[in-house]
Protein backbone atom coordinates (compact mmCIF):
# COMPACT_ATOMS: atom_id res chain seq x y z
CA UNK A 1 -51.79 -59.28 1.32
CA UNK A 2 -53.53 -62.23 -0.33
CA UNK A 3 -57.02 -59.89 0.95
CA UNK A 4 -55.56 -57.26 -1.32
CA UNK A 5 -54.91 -59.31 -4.10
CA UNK A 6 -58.41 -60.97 -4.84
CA UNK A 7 -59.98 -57.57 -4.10
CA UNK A 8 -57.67 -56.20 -6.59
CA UNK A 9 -58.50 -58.99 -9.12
CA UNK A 10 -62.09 -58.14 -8.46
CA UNK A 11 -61.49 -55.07 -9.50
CA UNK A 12 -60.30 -56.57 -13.08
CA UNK A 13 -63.17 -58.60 -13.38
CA UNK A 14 -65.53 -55.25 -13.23
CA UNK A 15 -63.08 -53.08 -15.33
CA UNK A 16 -62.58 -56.24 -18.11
CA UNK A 17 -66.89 -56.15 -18.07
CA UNK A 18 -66.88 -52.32 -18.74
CA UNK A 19 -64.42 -52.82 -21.69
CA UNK A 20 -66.59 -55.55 -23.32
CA UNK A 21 -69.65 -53.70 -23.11
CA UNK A 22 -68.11 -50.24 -23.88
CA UNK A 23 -70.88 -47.98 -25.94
CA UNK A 24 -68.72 -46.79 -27.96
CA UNK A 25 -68.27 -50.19 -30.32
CA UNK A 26 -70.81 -52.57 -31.68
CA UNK A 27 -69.63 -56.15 -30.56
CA UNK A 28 -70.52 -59.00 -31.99
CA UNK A 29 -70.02 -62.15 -29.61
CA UNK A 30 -66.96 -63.28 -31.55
CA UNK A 31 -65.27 -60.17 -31.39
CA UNK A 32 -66.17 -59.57 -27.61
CA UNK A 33 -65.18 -63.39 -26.91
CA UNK A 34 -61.50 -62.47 -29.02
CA UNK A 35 -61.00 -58.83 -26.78
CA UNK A 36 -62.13 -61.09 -23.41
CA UNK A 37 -59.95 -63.94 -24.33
CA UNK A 38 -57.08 -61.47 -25.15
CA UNK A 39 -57.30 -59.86 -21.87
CA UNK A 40 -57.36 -62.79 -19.73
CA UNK A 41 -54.05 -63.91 -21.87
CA UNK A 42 -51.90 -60.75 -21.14
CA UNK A 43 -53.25 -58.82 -18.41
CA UNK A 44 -53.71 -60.24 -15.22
CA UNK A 45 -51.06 -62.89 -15.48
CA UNK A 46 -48.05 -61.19 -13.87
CA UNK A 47 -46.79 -60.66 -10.37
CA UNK A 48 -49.23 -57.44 -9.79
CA UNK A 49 -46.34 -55.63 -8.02
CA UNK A 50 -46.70 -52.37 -10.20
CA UNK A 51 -50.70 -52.29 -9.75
CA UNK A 52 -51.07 -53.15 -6.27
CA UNK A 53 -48.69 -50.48 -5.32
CA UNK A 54 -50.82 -48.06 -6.00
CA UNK A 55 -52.72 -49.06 -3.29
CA UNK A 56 -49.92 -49.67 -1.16
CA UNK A 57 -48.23 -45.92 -1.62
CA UNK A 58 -51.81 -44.62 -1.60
CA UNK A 59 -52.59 -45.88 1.28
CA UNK A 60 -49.28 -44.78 3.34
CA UNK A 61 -49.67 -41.17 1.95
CA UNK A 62 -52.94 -40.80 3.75
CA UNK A 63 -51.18 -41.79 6.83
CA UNK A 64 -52.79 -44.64 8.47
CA UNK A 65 -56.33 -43.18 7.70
CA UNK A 66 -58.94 -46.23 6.81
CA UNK A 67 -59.57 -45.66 3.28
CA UNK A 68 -63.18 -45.60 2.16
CA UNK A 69 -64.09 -48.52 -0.46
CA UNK A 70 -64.56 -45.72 -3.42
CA UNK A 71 -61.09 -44.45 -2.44
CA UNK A 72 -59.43 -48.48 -2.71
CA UNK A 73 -61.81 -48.62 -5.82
CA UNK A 74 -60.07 -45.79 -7.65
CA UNK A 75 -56.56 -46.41 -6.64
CA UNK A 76 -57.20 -50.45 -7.92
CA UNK A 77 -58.66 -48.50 -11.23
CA UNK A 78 -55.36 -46.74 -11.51
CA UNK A 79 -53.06 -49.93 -10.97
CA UNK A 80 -55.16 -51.51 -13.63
CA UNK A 81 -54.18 -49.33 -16.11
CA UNK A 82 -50.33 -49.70 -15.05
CA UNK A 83 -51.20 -53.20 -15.87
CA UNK A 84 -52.40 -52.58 -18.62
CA UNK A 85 -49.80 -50.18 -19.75
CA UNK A 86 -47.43 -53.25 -19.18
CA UNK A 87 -49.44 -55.79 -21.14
CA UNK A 88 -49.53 -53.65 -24.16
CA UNK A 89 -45.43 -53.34 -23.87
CA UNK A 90 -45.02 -56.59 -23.37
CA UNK A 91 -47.20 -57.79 -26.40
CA UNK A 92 -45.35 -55.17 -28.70
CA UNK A 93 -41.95 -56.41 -27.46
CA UNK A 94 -42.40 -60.17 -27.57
CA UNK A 95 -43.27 -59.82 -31.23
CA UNK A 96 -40.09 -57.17 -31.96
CA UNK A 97 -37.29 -59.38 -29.59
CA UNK A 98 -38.89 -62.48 -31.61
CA UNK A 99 -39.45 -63.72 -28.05
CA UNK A 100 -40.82 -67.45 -27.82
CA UNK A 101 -42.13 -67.74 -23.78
CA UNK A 102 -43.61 -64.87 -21.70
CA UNK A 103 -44.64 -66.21 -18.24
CA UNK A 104 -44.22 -68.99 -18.64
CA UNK A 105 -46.55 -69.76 -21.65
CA UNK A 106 -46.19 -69.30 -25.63
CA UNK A 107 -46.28 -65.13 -26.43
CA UNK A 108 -49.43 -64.15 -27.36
CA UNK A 109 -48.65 -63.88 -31.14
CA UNK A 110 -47.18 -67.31 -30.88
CA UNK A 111 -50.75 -68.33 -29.97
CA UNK A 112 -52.07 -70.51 -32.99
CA UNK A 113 -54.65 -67.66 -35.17
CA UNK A 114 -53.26 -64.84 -33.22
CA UNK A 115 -50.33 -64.12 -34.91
CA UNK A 116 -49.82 -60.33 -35.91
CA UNK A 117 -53.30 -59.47 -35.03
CA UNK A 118 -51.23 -59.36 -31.27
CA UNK A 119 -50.16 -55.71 -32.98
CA UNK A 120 -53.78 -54.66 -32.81
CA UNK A 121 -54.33 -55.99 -30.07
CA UNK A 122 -51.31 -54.04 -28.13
CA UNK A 123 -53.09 -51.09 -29.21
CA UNK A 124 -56.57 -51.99 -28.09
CA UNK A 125 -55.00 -52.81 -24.76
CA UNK A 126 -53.32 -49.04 -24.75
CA UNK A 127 -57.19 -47.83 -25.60
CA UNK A 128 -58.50 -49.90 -23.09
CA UNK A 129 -56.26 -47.43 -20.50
CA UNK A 130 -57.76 -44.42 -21.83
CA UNK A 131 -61.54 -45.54 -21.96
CA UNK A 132 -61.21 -46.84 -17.97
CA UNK A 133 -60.22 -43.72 -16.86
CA UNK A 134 -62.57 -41.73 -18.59
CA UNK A 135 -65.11 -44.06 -16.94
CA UNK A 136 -63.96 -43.59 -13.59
CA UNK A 137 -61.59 -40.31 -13.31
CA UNK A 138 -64.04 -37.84 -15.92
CA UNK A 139 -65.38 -36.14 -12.81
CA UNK A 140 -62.47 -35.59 -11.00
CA UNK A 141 -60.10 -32.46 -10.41
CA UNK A 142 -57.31 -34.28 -11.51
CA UNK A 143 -58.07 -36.13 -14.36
CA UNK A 144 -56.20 -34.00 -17.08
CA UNK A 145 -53.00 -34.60 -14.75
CA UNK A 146 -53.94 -38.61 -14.84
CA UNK A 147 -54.13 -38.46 -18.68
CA UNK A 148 -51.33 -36.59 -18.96
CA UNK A 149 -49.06 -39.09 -16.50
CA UNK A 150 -49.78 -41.70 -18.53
CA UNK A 151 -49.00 -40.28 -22.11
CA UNK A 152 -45.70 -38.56 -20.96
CA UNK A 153 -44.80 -42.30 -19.25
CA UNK A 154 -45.74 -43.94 -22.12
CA UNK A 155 -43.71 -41.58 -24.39
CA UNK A 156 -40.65 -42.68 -22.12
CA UNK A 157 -41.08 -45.71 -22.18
CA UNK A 158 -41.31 -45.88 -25.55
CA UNK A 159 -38.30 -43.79 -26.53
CA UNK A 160 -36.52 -46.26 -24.43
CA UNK A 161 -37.48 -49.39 -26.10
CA UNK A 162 -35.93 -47.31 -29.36
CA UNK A 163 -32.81 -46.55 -27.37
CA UNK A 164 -32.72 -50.54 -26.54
CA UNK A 165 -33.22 -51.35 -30.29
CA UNK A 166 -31.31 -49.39 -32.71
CA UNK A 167 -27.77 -50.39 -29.78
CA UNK A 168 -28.69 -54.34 -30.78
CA UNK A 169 -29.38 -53.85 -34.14
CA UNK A 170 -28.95 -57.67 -35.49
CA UNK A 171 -26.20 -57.97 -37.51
CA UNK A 172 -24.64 -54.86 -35.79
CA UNK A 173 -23.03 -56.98 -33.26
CA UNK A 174 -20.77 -54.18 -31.76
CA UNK A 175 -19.20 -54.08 -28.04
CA UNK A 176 -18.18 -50.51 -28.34
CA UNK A 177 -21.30 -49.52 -28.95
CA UNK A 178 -22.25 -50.38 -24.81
CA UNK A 179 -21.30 -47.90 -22.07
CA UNK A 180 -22.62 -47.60 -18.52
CA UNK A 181 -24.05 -44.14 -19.37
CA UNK A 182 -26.02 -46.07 -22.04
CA UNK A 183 -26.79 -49.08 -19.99
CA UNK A 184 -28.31 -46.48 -17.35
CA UNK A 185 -30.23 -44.18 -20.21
CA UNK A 186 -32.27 -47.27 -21.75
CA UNK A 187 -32.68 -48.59 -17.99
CA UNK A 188 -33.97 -44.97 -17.08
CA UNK A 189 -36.27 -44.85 -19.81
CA UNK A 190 -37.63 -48.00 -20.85
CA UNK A 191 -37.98 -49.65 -17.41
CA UNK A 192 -38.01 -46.67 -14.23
CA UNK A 193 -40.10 -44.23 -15.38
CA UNK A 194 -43.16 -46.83 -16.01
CA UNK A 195 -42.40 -49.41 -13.27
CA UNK A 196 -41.07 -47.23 -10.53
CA UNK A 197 -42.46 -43.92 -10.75
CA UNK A 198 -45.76 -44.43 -12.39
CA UNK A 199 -47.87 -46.39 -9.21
CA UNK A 200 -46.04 -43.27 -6.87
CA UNK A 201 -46.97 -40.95 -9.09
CA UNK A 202 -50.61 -41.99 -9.66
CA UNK A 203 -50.75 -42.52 -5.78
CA UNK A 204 -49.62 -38.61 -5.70
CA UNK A 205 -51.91 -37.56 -8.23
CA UNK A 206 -55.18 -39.12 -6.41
CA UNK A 207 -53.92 -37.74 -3.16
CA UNK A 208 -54.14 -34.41 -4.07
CA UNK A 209 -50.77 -33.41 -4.72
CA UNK A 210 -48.81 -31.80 -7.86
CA UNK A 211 -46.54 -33.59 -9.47
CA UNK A 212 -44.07 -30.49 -10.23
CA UNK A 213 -43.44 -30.49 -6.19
CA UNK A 214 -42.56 -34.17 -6.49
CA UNK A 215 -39.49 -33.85 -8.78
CA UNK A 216 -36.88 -35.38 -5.62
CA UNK A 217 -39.41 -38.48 -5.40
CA UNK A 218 -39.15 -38.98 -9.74
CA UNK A 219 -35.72 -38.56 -9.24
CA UNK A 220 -35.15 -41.52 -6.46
CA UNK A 221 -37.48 -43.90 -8.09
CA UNK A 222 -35.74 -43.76 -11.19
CA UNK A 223 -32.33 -44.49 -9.32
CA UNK A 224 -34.33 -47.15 -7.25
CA UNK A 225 -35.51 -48.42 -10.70
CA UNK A 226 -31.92 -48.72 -12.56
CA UNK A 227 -31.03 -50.09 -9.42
CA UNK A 228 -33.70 -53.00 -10.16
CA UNK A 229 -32.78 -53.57 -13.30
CA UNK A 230 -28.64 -53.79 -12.30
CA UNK A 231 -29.83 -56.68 -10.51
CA UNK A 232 -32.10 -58.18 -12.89
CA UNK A 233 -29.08 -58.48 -14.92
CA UNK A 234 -26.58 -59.72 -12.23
CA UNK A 235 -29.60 -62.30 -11.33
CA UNK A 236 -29.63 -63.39 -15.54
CA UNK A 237 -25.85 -64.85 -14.73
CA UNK A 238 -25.91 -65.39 -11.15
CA UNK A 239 -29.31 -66.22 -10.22
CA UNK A 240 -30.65 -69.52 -9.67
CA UNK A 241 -33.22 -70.50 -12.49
CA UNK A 242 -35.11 -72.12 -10.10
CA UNK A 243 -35.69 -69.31 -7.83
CA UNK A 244 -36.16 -66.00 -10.57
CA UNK A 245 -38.19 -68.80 -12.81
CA UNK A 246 -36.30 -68.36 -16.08
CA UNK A 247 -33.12 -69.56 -17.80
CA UNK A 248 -31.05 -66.23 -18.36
CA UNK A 249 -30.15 -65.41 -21.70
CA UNK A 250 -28.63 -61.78 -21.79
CA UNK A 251 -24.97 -63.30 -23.29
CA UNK A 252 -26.28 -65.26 -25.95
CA UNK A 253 -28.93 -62.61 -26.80
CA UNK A 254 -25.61 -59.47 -26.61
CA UNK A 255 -27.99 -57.26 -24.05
CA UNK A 256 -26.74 -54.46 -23.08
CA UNK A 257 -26.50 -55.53 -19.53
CA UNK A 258 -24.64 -53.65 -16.59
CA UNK A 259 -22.66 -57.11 -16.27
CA UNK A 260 -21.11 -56.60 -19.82
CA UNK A 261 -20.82 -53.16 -19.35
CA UNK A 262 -18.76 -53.25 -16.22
CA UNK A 263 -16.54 -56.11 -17.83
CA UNK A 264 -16.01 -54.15 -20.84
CA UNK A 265 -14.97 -51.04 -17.96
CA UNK A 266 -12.27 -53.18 -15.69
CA UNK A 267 -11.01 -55.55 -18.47
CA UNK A 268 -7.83 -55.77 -20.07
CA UNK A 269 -7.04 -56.12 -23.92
CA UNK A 270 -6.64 -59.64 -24.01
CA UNK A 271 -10.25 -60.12 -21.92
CA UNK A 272 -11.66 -57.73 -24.21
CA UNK A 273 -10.51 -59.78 -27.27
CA UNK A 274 -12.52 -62.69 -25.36
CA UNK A 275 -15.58 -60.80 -24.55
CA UNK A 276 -15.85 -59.27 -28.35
CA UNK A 277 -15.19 -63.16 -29.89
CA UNK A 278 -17.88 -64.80 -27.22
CA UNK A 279 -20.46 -62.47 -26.38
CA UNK A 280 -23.70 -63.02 -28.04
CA UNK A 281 -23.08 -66.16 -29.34
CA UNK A 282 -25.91 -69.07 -28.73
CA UNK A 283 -23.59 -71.63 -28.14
CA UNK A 284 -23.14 -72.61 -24.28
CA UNK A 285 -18.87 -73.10 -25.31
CA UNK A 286 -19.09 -69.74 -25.95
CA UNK A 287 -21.25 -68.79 -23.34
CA UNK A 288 -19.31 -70.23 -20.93
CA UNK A 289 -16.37 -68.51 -21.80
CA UNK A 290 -17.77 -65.08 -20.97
CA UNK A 291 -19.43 -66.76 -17.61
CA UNK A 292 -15.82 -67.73 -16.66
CA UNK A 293 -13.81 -64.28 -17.78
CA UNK A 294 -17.00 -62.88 -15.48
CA UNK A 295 -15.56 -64.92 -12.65
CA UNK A 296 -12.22 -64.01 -13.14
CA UNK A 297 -12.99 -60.30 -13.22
CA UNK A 298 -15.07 -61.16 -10.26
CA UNK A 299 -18.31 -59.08 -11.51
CA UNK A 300 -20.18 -61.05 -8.14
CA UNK A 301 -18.25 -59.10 -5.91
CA UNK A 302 -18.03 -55.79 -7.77
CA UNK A 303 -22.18 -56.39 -8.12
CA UNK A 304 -22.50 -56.53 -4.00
CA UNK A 305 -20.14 -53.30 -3.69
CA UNK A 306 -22.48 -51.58 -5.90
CA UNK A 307 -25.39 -52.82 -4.43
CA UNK A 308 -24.73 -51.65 -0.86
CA UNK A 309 -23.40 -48.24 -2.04
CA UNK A 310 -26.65 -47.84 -4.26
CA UNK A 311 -28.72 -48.84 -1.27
CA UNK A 312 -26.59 -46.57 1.26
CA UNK A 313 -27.63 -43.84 -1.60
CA UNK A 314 -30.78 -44.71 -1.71
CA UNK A 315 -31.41 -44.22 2.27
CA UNK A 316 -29.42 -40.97 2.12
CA UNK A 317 -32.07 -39.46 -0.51
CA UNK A 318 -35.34 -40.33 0.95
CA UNK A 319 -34.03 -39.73 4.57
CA UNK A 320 -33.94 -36.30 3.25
CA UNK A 321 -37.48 -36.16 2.12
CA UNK A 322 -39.40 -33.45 4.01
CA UNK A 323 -42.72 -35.70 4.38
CA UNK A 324 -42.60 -38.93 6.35
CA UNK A 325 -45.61 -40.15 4.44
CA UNK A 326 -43.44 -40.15 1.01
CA UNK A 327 -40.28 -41.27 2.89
CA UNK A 328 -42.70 -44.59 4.27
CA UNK A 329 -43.38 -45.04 0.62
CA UNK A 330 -40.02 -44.91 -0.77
CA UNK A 331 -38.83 -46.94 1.99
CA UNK A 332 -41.42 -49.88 1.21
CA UNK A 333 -40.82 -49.76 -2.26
CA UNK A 334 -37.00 -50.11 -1.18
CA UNK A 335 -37.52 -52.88 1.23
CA UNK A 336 -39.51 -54.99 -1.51
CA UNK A 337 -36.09 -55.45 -3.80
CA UNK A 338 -33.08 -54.57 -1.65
CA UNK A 339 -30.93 -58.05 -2.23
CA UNK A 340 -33.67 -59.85 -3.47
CA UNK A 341 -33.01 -63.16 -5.04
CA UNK A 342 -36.11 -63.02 -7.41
């Protein structure tokens, strides 16, 4: 694994010198020092997870066959740009959630002279995606299909962030507002589609295969992915900050988080009346008010009944799956966040 992750980064190092020396723009130093500096920032900081499985699924759908060095090329090329896809949301949406730390280091508009240049620079890094796979994917039988993955993801993924914005509208501080079938729609949107499907899908695409068979696979990635992001949120409250790495802050910021969203289904009126006076409230009094009415509606152990009848769901759909090549890729992607603590 740790083999696969320096080639990977190697693989940045080549694409990042591409982008600075791209024919298409004059640079001057300072403006190719600013893009370089930019890129190291936001791009190759994270945990790699959506990138490197590319490689991963790519490799199980050819079955065991040793893949040729152009073949782990390509497939790094395409996790890149998932990468890339993710710095350039994460850029945008540190500067709209007013966010203050991202990985443990200022935001990159927090950066002293960046500032809102960070909103050019989230679309440089979503041109940057275009330019390296017209570099390396022009030739190929499936490019259109590549270019075409990626807009119709990012479209999701955008129209999810909207979803996610106009329901916590700031000074629109309304409870009723939060449902589970809204919970699951920004989930399904804003997260799934780009961090789930997208490195199966581009590992489908390079194999060979059409995407229109592949509609059962979308379909249990995006459950897999809402499934991720249920316990993200249980992990917010529940988790130990030492072990995910961050403080949660979902109750103080009012997210629309599945934890809420359950309360708000099994409460009564009175722990309604608590919920609506607490929730979103900065203060830790306040905050632990709703931690406590959590307890008492014991959200932990409704959480680990819907985690094993999500997973037993889970199994049931890609058991079904005609290939065992796809079903070995569903299954690792399963086995990487099935009660994970992280």
């Amino acid at each position: 694994m740790a083999d696969l992750r320096s080639a990977f980064l190697n693989v940045y190092s080549q694409l990042k010198s591409e982008l600075l020396q791209d024919p298409s723009f004059e640079f001057t130093d300072e403006s190719r020092q600013w893009v370089d500096r930019m890129l190291e920032y936001n791009v190759p900081g994270g945990k790699l997870n959506r990138g490197l499985s590319v490689i991963d699924s790519y490799r199980l759908l050819k079955e065991g066959k040793e893949l040729t060095q152009d073949e782990i090329f390509l497939a790094s090329a395409l996790g890149w740009c998932i990468e890339w896809l993710q710095a350039y949301f994460l850029v945008l949406d540190d500067i709209m959630d007013n966010s203050h730390t991202r990985r443990g280091q200022p935001c990159w508009y927090r950066v002293p002279k960046v500032g809102l240049i960070a909103v050019n620079d989230g679309v440089l890094l979503r041109n940057h995606i275009g330019r390296i796979l017209k570099n390396h994917f022009r030739g190929k039988p499936y490019y259109v299909d590549l270019l075409d993955l990626f807009n119709e993801v990012e479209f999701q993924t955008a129209s999810g962030q909207m979803i996610d914005l106009i329901t916590t509208l700031e000074g629109e501080k309304d409870l009723s507002k939060y449902s589970l079938s809204k919970h699951r729609r920004i989930v399904q949107y804003k997260t799934a589609y780009y961090s789930f499907y997208l490195p199966v899908a581009c590992a489908l695409v390079m194999a060979g295969e059409n995407l229109d068979n592949h509609i059962d696979v979308k379909n249990v990635l995006v459950d897999m992915g809402i499934y991720f992001q249920v316990q993200d949120d249980y992990l917010d409250c529940f988790g130990n900050p030492e072990t995910i790495g961050k403080i949660g802050t979902d109750i103080e910021d009012f997210k629309c988080s599945w934890l809420v969203v359950k309360a708000l289904e099994i409460c009564n009126e009175e722990q309604k009346k608590v919920l609506h006076e607490n929730y979103g409230i900065p203060d830790p009094a306040n905050v632990a008010k709703v931690k406590a009415l959590y307890n008492e509606l014991n959200l932990k152990g409704v959480f680990e009944e819907y985690e094993s009848t999500s997973y037993e769901k889970l199994v049931t759909s890609i058991d079904a799956h005609p290939s065992k090549a796809v079903q070995a890729v569903l299954k690792s992607f399963l086995a990487k966040i099935y009660k994970r603590q992280k």
